[in-house]
Structures are given as C-alpha cells and as structure tokens.
N, C-alpha and C. Protein backbone atom coordinates (compact mmCIF):
# COMPACT_ATOMS: atom_id res chain seq x y z
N UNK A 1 45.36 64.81 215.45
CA UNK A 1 44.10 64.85 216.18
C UNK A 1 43.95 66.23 216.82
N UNK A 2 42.84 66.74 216.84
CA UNK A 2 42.68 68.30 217.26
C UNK A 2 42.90 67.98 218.67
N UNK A 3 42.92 69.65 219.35
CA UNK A 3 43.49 69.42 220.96
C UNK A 3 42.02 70.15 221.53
N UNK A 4 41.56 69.67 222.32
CA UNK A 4 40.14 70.21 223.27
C UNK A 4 40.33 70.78 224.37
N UNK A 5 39.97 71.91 225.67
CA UNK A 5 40.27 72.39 226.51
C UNK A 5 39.72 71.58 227.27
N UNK A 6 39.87 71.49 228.72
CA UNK A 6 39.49 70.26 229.97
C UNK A 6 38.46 71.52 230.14
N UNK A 7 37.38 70.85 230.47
CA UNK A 7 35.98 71.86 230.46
C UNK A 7 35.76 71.36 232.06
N UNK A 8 35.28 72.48 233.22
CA UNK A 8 34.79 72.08 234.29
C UNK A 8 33.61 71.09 234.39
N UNK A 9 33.23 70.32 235.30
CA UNK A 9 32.03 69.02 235.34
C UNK A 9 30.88 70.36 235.75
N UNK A 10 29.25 70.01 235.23
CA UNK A 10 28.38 70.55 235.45
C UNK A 10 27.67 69.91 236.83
N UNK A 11 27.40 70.67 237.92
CA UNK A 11 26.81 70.44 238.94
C UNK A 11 25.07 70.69 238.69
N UNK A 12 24.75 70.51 238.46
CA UNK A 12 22.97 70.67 237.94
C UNK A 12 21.79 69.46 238.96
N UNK A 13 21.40 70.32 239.92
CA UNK A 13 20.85 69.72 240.34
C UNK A 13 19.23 69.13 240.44
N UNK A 14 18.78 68.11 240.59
CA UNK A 14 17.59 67.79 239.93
C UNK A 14 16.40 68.47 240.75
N UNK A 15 15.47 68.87 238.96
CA UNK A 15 15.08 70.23 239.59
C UNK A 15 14.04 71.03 238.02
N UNK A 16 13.37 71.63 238.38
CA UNK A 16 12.48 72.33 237.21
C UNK A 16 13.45 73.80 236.71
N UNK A 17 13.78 73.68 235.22
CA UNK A 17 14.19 74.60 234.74
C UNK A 17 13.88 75.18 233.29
N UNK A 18 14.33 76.68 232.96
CA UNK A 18 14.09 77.20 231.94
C UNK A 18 15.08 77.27 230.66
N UNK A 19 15.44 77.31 229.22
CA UNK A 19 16.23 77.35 228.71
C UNK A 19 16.07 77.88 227.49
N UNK A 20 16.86 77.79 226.65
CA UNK A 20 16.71 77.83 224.94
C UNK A 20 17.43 77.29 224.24
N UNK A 21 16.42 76.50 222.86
CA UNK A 21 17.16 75.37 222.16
C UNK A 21 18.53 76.12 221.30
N UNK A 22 19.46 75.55 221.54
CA UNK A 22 20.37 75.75 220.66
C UNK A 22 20.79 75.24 219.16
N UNK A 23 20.72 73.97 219.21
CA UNK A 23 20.86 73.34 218.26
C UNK A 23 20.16 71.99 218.39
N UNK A 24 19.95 71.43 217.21
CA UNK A 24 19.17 70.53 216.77
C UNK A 24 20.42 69.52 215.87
N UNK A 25 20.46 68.02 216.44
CA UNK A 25 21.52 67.37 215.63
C UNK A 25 21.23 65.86 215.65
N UNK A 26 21.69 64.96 214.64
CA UNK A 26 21.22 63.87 214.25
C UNK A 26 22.77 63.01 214.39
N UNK A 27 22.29 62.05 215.33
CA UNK A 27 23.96 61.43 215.57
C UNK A 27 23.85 59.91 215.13
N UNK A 28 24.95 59.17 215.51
CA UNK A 28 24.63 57.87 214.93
C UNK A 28 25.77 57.31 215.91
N UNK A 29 25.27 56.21 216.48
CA UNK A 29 26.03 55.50 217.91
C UNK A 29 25.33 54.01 217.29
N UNK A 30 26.66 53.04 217.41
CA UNK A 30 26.38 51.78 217.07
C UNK A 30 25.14 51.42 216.18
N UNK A 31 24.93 52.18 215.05
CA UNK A 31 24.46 51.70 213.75
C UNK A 31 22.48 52.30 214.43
N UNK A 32 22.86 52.80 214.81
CA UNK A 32 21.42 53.46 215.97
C UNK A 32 21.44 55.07 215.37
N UNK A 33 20.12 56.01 214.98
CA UNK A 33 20.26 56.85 215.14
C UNK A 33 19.52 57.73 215.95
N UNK A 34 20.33 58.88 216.45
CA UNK A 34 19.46 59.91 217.61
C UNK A 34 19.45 61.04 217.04
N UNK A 35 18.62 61.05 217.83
CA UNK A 35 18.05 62.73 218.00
C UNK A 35 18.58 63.63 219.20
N UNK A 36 19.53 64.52 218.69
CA UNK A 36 19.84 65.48 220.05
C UNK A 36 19.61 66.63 220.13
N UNK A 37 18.71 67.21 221.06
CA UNK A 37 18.36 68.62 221.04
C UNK A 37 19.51 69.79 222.27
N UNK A 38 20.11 70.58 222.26
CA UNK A 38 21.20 71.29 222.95
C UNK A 38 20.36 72.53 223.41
N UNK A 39 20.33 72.17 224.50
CA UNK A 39 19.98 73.04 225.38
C UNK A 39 20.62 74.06 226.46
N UNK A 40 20.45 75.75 225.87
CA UNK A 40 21.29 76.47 227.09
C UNK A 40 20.78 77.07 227.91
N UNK A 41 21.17 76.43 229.55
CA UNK A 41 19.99 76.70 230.33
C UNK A 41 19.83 78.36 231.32
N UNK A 42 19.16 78.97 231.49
CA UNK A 42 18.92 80.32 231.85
C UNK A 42 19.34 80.34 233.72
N UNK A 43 20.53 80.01 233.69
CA UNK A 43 21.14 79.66 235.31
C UNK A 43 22.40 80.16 235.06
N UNK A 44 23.65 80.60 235.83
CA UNK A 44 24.58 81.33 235.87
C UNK A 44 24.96 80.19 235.15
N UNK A 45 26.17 80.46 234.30
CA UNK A 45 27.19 80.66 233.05
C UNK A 45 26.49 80.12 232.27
N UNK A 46 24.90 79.91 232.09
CA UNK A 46 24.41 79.66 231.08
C UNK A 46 25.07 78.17 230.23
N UNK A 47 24.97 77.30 231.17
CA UNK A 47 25.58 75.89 230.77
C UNK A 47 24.56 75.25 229.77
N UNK A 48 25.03 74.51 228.73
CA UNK A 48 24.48 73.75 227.61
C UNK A 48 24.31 72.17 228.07
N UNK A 49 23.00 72.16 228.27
CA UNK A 49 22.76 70.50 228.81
C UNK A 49 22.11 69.40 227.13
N UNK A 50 22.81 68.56 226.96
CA UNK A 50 21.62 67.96 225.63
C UNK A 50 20.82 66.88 225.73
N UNK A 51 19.40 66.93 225.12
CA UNK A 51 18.65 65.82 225.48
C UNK A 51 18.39 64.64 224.30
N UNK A 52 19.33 63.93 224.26
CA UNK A 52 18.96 62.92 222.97
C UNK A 52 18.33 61.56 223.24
N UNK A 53 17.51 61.13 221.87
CA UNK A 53 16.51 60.19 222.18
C UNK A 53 16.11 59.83 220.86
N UNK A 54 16.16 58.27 220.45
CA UNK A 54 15.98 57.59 219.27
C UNK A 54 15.80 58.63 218.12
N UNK A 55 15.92 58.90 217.09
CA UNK A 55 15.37 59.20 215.92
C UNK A 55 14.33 58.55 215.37
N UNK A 56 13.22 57.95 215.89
CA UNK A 56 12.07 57.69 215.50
C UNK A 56 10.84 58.60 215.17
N UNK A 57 9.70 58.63 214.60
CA UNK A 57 8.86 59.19 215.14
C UNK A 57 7.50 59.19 215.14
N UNK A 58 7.00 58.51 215.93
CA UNK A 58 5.64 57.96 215.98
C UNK A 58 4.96 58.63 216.66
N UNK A 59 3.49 58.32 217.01
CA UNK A 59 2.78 59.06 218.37
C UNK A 59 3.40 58.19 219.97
N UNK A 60 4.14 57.07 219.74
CA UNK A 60 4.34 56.96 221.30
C UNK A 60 6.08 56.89 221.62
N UNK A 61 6.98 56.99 220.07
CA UNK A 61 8.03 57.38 220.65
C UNK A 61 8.41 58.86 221.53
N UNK A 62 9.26 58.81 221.96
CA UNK A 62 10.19 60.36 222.70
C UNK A 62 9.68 61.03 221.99
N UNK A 63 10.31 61.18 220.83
CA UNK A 63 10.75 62.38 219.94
C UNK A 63 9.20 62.56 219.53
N UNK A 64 8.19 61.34 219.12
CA UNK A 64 7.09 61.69 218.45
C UNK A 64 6.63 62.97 219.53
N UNK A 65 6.05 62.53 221.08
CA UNK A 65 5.55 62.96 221.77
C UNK A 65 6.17 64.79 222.35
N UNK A 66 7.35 64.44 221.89
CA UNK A 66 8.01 66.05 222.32
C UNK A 66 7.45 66.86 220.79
N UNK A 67 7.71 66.07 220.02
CA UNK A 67 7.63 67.37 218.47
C UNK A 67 5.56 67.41 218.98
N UNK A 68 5.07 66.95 219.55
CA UNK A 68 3.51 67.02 219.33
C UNK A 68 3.06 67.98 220.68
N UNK A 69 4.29 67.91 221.46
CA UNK A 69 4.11 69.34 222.14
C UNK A 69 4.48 70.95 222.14
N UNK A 70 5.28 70.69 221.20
CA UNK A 70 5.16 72.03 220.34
C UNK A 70 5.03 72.03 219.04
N UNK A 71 3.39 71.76 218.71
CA UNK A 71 2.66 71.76 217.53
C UNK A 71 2.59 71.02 216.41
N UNK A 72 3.68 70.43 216.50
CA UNK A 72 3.36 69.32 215.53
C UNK A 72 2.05 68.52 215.20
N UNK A 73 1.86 67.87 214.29
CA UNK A 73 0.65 67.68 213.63
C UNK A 73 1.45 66.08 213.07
N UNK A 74 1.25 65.17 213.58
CA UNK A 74 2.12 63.57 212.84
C UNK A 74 0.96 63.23 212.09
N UNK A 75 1.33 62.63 210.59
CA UNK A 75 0.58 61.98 209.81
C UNK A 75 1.29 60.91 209.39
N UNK A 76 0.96 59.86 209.42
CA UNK A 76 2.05 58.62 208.88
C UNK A 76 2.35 59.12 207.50
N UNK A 77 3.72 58.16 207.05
CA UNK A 77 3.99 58.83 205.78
C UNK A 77 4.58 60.15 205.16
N UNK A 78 3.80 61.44 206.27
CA UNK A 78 4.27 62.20 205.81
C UNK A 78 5.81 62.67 206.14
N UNK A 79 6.81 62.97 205.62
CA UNK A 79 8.10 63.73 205.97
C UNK A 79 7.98 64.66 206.79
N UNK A 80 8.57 64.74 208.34
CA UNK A 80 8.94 66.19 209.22
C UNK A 80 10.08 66.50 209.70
N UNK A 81 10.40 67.95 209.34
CA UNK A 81 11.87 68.50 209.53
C UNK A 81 11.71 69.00 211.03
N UNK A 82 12.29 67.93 212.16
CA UNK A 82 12.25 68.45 213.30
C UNK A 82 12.72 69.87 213.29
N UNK A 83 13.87 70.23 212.97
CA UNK A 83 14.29 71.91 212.98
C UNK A 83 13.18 72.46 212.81
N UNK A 84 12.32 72.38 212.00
CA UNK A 84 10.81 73.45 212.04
C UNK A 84 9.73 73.59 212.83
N UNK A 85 9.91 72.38 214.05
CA UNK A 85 9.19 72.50 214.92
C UNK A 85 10.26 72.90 216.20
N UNK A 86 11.28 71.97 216.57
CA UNK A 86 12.27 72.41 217.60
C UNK A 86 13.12 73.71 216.97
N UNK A 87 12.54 74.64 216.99
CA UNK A 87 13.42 75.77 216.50
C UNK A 87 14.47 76.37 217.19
N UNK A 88 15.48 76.90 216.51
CA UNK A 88 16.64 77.47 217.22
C UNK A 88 16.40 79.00 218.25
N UNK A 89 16.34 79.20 219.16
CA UNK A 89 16.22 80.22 219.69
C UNK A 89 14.79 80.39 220.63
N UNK A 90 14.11 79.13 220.32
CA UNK A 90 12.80 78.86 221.50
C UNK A 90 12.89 78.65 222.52
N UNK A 91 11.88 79.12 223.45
CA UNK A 91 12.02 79.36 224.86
C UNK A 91 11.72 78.12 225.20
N UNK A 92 12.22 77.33 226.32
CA UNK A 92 11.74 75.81 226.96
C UNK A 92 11.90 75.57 228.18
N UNK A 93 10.91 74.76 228.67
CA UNK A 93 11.24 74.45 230.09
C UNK A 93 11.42 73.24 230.36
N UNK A 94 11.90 72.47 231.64
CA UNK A 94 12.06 71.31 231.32
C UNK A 94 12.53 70.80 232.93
N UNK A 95 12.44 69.55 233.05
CA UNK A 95 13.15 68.66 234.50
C UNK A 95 14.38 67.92 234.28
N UNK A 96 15.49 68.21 235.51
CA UNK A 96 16.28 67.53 235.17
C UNK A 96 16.53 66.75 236.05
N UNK A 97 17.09 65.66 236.39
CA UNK A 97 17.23 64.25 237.00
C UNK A 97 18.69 64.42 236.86
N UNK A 98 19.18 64.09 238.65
CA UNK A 98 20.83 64.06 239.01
C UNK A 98 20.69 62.14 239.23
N UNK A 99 21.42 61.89 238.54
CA UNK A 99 21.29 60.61 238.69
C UNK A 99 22.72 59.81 238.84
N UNK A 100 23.11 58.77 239.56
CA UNK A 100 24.59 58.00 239.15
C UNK A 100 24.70 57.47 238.10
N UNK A 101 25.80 57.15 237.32
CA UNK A 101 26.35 56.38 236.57
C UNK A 101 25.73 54.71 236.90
N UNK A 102 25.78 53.84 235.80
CA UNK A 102 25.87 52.02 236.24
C UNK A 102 27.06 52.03 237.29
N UNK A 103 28.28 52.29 237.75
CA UNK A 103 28.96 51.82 238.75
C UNK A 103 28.74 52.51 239.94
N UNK A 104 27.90 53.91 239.57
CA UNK A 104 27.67 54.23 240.72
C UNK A 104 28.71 55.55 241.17
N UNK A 105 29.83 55.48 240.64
CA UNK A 105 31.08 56.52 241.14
C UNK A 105 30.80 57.92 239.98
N UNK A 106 29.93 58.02 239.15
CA UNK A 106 29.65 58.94 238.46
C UNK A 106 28.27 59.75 238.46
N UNK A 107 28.32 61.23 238.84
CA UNK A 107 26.60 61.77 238.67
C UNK A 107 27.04 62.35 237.65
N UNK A 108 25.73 62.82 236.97
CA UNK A 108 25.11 63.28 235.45
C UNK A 108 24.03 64.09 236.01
N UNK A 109 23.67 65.05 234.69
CA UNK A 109 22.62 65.42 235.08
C UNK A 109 21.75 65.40 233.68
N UNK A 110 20.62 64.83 233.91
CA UNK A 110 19.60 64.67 232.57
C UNK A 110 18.69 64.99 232.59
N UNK A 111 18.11 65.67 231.28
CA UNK A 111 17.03 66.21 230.76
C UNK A 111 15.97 65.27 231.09
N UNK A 112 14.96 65.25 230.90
CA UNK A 112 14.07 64.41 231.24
C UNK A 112 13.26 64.82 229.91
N UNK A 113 13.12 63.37 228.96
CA UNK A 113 12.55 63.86 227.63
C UNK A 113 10.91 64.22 227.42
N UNK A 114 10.38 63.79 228.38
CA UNK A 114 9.14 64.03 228.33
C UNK A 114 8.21 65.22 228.99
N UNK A 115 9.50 65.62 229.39
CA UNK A 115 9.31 67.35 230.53
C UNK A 115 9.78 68.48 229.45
N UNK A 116 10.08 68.15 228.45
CA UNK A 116 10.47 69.10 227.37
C UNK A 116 9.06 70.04 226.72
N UNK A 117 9.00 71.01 226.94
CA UNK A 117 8.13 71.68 226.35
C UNK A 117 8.24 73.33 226.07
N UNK A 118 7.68 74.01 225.51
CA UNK A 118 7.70 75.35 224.83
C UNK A 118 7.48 75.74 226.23
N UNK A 119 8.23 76.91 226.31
CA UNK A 119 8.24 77.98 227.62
C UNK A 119 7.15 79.09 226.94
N UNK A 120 5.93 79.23 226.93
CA UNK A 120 4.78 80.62 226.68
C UNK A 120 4.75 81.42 227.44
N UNK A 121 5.85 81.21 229.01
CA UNK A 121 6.19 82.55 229.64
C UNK A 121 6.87 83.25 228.96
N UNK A 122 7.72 82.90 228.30
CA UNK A 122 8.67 83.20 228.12
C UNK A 122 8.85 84.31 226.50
N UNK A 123 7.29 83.43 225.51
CA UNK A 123 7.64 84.05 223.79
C UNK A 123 7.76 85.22 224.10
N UNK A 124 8.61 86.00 223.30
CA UNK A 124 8.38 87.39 222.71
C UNK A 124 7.37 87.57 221.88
C-alpha cells in the first residue's frame, strides 16, 4: 500500500473567496456518481478546497446550474464535456461554509455549490 504524508487540517473560514479550477474529476462512492471540481484558493499557501456534487445534469441539478453559469447552453440529449466549460486554469469565485461534522466534534470547510461562478475580475 503506498505511504501518504500527514497533511496539516485547513482552517478556512466561512466567507467570500477567489480561486482557480484545478482539476475536474468524476468519482464513484457507493454505486453513485460525482462530480468534483478542485479548487486552489488565492489565500496564503494557496490551499486546494474541492466542490463535489451528483454527476447529473439537468437545468435544476448542482452541476446543471453551475455549468449554465459559465456558459453553458443544456439541450436534452445532447452530450457535454464538463472540462470544456469548467476549464483548467479559470478564474472563480465562490462562498465557503465552516460547518460541524454529524457528531459535531469535527469542522470542515465547504464550497457552497451554487456560489460557484467565473471570476470576470479576474480574466486575462
């Protein structure tokens, strides 16, 4: 089994921020698949937060409503390669939510999927 380094916990507090997508990835958790977008956010050491959310994509799922804020165009039927709309190296802004764990003895900090959008301060 490979060996991993103990990585420090991210303190991120809830709050409006700026970033850029890193990567774009398609996971699969209990026969379920997601959508995860990796985000590195423009705050000292430049920490990678990710925002994943069903692999569906309609006009009222997550994912429909984020790909239709940066330009997407949904037509039923038709095939879309999220990578061509969530592109690698785009500017984004976004809210994040410090929230507990279910027992309560754990904070997180999360993207908020519907605060996801293209940073236009930001294009080159």
């Amino acid at each position: 089994m490979p060996s991993k380094e103990v990585e420090p916990s991210l303190d991120i507090p809830t709050g409006d921020y700026t970033g850029t997508i890193e990567k774009n990835v398609i996971s699969t958790h209990q026969g379920y698949e997601y959508h995860e977008t990796f985000i590195k956010m423009d705050i000292k050491d430049n920490p990678i937060l990710k925002l994943g959310v069903p692999f569906s994509i309609t006009e009222k799922t997550s994912l429909g409503q984020m790909l239709k804020k940066f330009g997407a165009e949904l037509k039923v039927g038709e095939p879309m390669n999220t990578d061509d709309i969530l592109k690698i190296g785009s500017p984004v802004k976004f809210s994040v939510l410090k929230a507990k764990g279910k027992k309560g003895d754990i904070e997180f900090s999360n993207i908020q999927a519907d605060t996801l959008m293209p940073n236009e301060e930001k294009v080159e």
